[in-house]
N, C-alpha and C. Protein backbone atom coordinates (compact mmCIF):
# COMPACT_ATOMS: atom_id res chain seq x y z
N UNK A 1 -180.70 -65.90 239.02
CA UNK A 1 -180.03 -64.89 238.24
C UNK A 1 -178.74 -65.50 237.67
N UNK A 2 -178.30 -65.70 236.40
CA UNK A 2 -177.41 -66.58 235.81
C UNK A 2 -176.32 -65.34 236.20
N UNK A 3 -174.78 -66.42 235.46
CA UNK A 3 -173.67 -65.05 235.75
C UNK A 3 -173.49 -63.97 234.48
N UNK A 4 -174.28 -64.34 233.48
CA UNK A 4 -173.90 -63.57 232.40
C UNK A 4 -175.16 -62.17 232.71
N UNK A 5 -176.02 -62.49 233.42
CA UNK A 5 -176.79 -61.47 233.77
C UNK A 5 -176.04 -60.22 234.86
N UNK A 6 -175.40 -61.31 235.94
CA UNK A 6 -174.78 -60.25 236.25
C UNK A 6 -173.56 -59.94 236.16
N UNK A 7 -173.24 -60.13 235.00
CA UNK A 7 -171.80 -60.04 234.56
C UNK A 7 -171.99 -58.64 233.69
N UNK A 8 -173.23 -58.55 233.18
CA UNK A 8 -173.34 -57.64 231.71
C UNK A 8 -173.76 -56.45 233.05
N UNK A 9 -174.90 -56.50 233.75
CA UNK A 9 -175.56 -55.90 234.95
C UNK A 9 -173.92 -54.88 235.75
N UNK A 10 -173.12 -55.51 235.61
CA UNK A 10 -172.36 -55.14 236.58
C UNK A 10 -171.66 -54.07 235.86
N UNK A 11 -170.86 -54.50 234.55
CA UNK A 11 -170.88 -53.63 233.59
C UNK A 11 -171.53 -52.88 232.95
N UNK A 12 -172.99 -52.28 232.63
CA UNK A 12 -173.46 -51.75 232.42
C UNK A 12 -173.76 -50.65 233.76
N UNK A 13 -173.42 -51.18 234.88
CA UNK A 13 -173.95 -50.08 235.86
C UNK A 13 -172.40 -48.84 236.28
N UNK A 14 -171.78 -48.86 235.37
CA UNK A 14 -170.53 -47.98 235.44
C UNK A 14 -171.33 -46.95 234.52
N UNK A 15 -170.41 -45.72 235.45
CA UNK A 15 -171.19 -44.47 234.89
C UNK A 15 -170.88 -43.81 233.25
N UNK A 16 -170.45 -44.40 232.87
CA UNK A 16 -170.16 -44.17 231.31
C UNK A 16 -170.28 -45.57 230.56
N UNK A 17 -170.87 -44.90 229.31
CA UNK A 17 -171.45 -45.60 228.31
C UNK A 17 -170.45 -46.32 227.96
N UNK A 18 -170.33 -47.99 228.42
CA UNK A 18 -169.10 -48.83 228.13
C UNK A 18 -168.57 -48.92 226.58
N UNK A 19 -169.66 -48.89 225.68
CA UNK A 19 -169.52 -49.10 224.45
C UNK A 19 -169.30 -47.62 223.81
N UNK A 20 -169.56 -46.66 224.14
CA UNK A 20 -169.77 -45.13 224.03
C UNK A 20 -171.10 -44.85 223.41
N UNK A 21 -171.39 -43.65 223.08
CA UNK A 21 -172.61 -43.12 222.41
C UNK A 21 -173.01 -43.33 221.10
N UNK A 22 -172.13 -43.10 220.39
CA UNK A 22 -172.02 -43.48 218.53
C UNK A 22 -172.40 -44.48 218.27
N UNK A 23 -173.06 -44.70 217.11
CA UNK A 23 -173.59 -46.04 216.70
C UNK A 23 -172.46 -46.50 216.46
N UNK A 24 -172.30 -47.66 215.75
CA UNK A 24 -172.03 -48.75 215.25
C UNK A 24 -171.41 -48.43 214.13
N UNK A 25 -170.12 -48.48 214.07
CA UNK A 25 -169.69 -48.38 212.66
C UNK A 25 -170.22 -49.07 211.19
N UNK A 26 -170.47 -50.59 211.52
CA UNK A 26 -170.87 -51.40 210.27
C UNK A 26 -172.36 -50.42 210.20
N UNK A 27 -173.39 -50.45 211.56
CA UNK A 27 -174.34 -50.07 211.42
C UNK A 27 -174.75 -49.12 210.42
N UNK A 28 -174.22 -47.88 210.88
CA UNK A 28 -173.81 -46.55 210.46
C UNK A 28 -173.95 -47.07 208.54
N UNK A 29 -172.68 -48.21 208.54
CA UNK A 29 -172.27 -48.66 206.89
C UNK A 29 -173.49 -48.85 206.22
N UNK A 30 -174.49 -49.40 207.22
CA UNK A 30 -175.69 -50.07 206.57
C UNK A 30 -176.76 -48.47 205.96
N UNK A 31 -176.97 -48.02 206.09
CA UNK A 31 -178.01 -47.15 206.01
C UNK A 31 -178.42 -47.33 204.88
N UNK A 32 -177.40 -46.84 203.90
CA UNK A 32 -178.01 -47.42 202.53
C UNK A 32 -179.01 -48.20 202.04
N UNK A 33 -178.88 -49.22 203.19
CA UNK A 33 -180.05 -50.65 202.97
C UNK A 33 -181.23 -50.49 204.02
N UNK A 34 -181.45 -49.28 204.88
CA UNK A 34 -182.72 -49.18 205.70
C UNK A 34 -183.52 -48.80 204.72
N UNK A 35 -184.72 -49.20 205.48
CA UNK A 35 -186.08 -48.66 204.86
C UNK A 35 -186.25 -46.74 205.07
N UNK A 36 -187.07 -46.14 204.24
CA UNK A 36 -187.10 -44.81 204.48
C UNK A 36 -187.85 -44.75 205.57
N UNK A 37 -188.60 -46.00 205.71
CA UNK A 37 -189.72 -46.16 207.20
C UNK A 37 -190.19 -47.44 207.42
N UNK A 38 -190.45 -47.82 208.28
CA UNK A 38 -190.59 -49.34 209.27
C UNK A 38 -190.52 -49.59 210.71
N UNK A 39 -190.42 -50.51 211.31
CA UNK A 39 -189.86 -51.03 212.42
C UNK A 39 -189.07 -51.63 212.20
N UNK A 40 -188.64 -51.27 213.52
CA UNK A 40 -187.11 -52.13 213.46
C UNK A 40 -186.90 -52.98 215.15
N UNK A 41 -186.35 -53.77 215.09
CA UNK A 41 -186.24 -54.57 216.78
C UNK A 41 -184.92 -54.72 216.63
N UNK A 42 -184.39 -53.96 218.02
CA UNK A 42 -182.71 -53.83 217.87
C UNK A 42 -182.60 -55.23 219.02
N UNK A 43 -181.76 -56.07 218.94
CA UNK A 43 -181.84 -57.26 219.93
C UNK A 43 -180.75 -57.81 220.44
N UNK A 44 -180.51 -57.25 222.19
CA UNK A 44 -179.89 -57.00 222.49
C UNK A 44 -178.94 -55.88 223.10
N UNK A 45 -179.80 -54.17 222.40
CA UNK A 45 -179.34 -53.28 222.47
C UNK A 45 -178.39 -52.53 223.30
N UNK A 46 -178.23 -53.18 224.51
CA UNK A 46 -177.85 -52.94 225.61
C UNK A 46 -178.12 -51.37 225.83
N UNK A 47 -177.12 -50.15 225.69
CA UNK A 47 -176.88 -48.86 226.52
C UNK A 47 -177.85 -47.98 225.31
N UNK A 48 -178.28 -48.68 224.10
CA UNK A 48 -179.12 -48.15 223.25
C UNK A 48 -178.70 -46.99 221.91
N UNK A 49 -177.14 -47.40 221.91
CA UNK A 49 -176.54 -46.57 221.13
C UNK A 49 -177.09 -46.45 219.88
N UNK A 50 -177.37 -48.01 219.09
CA UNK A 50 -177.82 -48.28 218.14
C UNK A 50 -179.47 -47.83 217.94
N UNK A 51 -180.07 -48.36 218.99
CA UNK A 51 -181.80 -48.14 218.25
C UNK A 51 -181.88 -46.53 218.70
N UNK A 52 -181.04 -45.78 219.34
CA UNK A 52 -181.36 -43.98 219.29
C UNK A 52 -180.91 -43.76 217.47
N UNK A 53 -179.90 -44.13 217.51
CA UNK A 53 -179.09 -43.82 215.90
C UNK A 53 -180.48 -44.10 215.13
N UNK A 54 -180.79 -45.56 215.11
CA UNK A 54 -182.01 -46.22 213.93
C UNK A 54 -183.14 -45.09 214.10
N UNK A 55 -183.82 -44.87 215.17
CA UNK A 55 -184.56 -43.72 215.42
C UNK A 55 -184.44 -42.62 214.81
N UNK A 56 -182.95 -41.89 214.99
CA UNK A 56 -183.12 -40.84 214.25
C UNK A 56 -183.13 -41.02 212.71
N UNK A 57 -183.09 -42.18 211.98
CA UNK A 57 -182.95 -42.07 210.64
C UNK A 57 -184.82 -42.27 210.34
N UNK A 58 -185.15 -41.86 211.21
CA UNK A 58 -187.02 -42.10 211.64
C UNK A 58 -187.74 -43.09 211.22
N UNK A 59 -187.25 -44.40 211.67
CA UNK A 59 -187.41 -45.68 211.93
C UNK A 59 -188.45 -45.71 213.13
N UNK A 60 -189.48 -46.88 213.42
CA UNK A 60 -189.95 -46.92 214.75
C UNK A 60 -189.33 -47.83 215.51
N UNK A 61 -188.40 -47.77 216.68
CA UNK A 61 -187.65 -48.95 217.02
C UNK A 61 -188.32 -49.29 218.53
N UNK A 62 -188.27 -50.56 218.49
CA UNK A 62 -188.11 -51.47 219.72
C UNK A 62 -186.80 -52.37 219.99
N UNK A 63 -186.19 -51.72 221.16
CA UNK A 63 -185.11 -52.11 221.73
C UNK A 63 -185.53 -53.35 222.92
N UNK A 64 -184.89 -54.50 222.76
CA UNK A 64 -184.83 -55.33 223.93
C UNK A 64 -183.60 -56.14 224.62
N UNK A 65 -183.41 -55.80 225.83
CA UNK A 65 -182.29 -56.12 226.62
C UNK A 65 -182.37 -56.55 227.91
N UNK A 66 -181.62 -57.38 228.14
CA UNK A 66 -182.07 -58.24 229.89
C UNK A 66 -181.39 -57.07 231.16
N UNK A 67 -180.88 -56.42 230.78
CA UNK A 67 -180.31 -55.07 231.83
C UNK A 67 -181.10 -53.71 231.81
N UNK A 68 -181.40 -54.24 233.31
CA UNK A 68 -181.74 -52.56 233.58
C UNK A 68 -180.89 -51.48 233.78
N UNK A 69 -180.05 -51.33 234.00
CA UNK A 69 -178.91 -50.68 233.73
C UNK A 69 -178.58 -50.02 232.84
N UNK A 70 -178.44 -50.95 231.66
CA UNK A 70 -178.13 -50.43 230.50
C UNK A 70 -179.79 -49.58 229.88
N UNK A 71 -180.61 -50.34 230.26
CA UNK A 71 -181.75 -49.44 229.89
C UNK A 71 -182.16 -48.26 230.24
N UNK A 72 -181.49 -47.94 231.84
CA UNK A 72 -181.65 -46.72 232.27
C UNK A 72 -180.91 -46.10 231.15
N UNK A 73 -179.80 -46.12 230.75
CA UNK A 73 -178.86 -45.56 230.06
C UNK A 73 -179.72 -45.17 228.40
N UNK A 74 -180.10 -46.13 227.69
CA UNK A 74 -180.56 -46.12 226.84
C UNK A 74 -181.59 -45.59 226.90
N UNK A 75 -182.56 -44.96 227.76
CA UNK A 75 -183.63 -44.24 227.97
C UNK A 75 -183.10 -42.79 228.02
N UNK A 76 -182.17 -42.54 228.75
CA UNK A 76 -181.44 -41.13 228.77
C UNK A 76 -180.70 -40.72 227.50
N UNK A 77 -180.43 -41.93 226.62
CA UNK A 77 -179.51 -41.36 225.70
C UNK A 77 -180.47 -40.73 224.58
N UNK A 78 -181.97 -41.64 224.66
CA UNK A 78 -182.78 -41.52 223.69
C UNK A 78 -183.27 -40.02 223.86
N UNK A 79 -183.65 -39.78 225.56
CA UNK A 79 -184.00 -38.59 225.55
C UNK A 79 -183.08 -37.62 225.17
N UNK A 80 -181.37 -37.57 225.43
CA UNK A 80 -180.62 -36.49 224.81
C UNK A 80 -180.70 -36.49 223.56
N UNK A 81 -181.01 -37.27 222.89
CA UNK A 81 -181.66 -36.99 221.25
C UNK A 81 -182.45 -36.88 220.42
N UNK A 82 -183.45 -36.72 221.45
CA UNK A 82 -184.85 -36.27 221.61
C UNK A 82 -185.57 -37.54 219.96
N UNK A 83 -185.52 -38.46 220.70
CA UNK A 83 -186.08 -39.89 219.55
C UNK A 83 -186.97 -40.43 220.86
N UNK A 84 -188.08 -41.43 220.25
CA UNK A 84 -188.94 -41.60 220.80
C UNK A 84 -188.33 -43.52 220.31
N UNK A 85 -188.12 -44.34 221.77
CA UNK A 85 -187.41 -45.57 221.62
C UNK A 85 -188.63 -46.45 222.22
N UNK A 86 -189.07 -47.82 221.82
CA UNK A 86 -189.61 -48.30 223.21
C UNK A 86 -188.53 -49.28 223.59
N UNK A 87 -188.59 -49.55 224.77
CA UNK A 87 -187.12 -50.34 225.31
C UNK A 87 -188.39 -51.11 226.07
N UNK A 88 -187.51 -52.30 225.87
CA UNK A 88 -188.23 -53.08 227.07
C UNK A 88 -187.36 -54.30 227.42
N UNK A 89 -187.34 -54.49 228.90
CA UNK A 89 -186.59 -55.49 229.19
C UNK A 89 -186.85 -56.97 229.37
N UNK A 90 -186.17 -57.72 228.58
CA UNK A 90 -186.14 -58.80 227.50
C UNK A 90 -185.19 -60.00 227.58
N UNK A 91 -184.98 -61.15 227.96
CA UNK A 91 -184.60 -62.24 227.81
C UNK A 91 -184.25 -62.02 226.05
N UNK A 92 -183.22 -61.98 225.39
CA UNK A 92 -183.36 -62.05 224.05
C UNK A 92 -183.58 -64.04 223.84
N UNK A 93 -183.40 -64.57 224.56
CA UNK A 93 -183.20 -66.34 224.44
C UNK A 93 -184.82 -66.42 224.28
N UNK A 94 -186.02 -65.94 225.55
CA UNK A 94 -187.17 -66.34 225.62
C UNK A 94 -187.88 -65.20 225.55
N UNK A 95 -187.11 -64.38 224.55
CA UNK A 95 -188.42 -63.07 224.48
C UNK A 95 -190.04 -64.15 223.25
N UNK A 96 -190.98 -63.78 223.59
CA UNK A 96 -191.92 -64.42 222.39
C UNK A 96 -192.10 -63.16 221.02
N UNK A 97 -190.96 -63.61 220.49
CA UNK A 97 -191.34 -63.05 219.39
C UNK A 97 -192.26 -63.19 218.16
N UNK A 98 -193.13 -62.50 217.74
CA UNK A 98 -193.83 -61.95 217.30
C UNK A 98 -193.67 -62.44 215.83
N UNK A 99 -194.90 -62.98 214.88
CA UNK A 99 -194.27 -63.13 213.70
C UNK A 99 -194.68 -61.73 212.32
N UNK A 100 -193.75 -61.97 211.77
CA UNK A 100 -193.67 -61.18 210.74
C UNK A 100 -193.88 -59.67 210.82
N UNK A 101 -192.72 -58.72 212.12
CA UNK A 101 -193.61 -57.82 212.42
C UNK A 101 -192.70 -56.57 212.18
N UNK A 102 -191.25 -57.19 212.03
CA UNK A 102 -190.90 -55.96 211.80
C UNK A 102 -189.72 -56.24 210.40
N UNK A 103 -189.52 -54.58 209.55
CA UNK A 103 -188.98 -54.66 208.95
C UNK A 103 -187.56 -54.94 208.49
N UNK A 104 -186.95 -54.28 209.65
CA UNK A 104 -185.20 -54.75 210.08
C UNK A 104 -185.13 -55.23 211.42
N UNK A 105 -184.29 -56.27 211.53
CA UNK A 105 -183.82 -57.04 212.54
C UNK A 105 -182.65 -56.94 212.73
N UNK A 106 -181.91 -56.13 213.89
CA UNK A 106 -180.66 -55.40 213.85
C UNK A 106 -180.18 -56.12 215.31
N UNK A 107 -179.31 -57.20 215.28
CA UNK A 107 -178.27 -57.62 216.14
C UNK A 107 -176.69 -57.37 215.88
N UNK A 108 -175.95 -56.73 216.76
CA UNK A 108 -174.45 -56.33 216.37
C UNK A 108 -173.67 -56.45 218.28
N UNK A 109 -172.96 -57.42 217.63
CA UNK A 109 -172.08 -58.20 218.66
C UNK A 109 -172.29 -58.50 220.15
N UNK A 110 -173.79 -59.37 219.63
CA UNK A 110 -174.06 -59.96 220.90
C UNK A 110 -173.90 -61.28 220.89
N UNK A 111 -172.46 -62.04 221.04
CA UNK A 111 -172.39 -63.17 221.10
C UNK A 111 -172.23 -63.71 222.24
N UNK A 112 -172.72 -63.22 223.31
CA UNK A 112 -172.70 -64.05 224.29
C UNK A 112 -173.39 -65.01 224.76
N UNK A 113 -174.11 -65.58 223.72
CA UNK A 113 -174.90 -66.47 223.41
C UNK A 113 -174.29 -68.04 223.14
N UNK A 114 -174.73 -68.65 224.05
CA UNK A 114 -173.92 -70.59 223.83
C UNK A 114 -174.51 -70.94 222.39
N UNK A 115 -174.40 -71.92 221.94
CA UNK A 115 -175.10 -72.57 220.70
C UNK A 115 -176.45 -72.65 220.92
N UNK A 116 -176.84 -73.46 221.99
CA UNK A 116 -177.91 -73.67 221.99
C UNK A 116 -178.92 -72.22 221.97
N UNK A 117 -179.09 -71.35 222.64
CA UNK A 117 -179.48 -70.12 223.01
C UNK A 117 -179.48 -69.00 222.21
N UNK A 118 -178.07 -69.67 221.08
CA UNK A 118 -178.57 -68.62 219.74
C UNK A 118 -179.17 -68.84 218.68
N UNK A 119 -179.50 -70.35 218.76
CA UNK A 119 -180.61 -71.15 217.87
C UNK A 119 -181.83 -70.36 218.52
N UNK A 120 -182.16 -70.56 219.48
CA UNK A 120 -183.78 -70.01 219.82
C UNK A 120 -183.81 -68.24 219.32
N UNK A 121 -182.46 -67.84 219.92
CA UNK A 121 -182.53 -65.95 219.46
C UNK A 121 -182.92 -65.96 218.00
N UNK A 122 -181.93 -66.53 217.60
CA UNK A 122 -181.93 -66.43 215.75
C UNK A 122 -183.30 -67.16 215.41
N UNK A 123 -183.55 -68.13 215.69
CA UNK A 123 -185.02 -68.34 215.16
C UNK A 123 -186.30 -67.42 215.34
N UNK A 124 -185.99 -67.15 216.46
CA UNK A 124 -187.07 -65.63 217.01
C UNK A 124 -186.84 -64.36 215.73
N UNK A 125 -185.73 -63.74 215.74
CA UNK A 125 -185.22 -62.85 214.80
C UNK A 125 -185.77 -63.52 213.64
N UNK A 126 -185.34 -64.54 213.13
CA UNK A 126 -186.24 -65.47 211.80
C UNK A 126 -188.03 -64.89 211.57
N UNK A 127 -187.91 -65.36 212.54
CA UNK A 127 -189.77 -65.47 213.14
C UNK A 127 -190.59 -64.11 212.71
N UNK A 128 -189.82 -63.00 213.62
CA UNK A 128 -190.06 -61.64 213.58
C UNK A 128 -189.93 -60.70 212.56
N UNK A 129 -189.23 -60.97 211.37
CA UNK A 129 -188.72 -60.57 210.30
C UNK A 129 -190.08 -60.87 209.21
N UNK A 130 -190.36 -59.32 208.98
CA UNK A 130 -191.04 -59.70 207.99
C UNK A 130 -190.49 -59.98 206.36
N UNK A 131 -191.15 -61.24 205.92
CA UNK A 131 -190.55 -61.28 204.26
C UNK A 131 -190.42 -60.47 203.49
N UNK A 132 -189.35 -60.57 203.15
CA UNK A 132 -188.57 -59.50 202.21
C UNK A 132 -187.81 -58.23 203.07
N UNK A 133 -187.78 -58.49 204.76
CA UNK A 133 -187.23 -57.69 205.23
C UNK A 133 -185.68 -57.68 205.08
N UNK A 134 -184.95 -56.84 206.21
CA UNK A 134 -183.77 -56.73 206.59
C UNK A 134 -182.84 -57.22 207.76
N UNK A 135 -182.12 -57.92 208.22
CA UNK A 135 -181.18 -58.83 208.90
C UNK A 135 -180.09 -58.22 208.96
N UNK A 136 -179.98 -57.55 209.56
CA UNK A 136 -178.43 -56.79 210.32
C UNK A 136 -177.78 -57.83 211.35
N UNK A 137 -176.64 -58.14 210.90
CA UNK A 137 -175.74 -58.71 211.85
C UNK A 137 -174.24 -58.77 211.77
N UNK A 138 -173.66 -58.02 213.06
CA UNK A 138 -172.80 -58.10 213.00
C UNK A 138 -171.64 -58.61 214.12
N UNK A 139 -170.84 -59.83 214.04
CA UNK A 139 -170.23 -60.18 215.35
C UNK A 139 -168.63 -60.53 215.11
N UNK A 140 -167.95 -61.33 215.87
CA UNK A 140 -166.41 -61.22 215.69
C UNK A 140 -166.39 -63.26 214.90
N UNK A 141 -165.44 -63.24 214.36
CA UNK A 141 -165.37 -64.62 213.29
C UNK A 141 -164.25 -65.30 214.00
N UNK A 142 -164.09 -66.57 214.27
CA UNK A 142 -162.78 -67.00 215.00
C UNK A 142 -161.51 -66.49 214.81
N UNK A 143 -161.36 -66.02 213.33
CA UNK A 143 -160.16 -65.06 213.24
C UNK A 143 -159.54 -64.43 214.49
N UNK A 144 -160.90 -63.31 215.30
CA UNK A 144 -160.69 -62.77 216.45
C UNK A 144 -159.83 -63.08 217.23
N UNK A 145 -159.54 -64.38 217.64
CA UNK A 145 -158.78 -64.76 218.87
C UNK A 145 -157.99 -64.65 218.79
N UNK A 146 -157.21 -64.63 217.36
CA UNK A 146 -155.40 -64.18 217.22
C UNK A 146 -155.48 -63.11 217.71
N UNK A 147 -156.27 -61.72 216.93
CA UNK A 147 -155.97 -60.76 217.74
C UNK A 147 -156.07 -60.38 219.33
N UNK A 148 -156.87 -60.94 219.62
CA UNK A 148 -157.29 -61.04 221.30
C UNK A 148 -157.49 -59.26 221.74
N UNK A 149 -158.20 -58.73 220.97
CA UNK A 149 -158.79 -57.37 221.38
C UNK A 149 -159.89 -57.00 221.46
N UNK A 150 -160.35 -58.61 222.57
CA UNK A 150 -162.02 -58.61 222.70
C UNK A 150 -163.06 -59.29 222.23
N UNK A 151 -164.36 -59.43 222.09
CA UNK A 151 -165.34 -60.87 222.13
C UNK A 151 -165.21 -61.65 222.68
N UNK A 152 -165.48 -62.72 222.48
CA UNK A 152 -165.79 -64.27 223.67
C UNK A 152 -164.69 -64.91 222.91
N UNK A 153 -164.09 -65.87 223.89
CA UNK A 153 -163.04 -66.22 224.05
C UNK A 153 -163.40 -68.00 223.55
N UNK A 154 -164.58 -67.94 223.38
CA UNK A 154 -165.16 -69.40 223.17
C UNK A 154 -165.64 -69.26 221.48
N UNK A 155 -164.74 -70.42 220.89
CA UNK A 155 -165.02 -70.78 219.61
C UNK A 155 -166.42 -71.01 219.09
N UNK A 156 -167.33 -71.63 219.70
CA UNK A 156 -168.19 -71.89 219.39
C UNK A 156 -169.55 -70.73 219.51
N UNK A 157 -169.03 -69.31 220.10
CA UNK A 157 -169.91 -68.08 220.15
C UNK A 157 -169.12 -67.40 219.47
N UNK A 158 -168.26 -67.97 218.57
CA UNK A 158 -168.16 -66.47 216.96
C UNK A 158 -168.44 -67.13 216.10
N UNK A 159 -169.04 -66.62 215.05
CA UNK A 159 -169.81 -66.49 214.27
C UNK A 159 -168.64 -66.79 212.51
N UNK A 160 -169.27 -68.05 211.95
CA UNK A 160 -169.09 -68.25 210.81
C UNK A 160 -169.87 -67.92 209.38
N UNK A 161 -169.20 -67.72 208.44
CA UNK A 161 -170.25 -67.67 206.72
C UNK A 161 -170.95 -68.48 206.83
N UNK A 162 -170.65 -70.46 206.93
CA UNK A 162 -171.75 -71.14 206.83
C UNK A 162 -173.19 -71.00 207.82
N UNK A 163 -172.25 -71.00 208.84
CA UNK A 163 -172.87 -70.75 210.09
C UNK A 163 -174.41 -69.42 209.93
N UNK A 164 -174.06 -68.54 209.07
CA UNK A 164 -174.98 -67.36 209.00
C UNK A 164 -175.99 -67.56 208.06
């Protein structure tokens, strides 16, 4: 069991939704650019704030996350909003993703990913994306660290323009 498993595990098992209930602000921004209908693979989802939100815009979503914890959570949240989620728990590094299968590919600030490990995620997300789909991503840019109000503290897990 690595420490980032139970690092996220440990945090996710506090009785309130660490991240809260509400989607995603950028998310939220995006709608404009969802499909009126598709799949979608939220990756990473953790407490499931995001793929209940994608759901209700009546999307079919598959959520995947290495915490059970947070999945309990994300199963309850789905049911208080009466959306139908499949969650399943997921290595996002060695999930086998699937090619060309879904329409949006929605990752938002899961950088806790080393270099190496977000080459295999992102190629998976690559993989899974059907052509001409959609690529949601959103994470913190080294900028971040001046402010120091959170993300990874390691340069090389935020996320650059070239880099994307």
């Amino acid at each position: 069991m690595s420490e980032e498993y139970k690092r996220w595990e440990a945090r996710f098992s506090a009785p309130d939704y660490i991240f809260g209930k509400a989607p995603n602000h950028f998310l939220v921004r995006c709608k404009p650019l969802l499909p009126a209908s598709g799949r979608v693979l939220a990756v990473a989802d953790g407490e499931g704030r995001n793929s209940v939100w994608l759901a209700e815009q009546g999307l079919d979503v598959h959520a995947i996350d290495f915490s059970p914890a947070a999945q309990d959570k994300a199963h309850a949240l789905a049911r208080e909003h009466g959306v139908n989620v499949v969650f399943e728990l997921a290595d996002v590094h060695n999930w086998a993703y699937p090619a060309a299968v879904y329409d949006v590919v929605c990752e938002i600030f899961t950088q806790f990913s080393v270099p190496a490990e977000r080459a295999l995620k992102w190629a998976g997300m690559r993989k899974t994306l059907k052509p001409g789909g959609l690529l949601v991503i959103q994470g913190h840019t080294p900028r971040q660290l001046v402010y120091g109000t959170g993300g990874p503290k390691q340069v090389d897990q935020l996320y650059t323009r070239p880099m994307l």
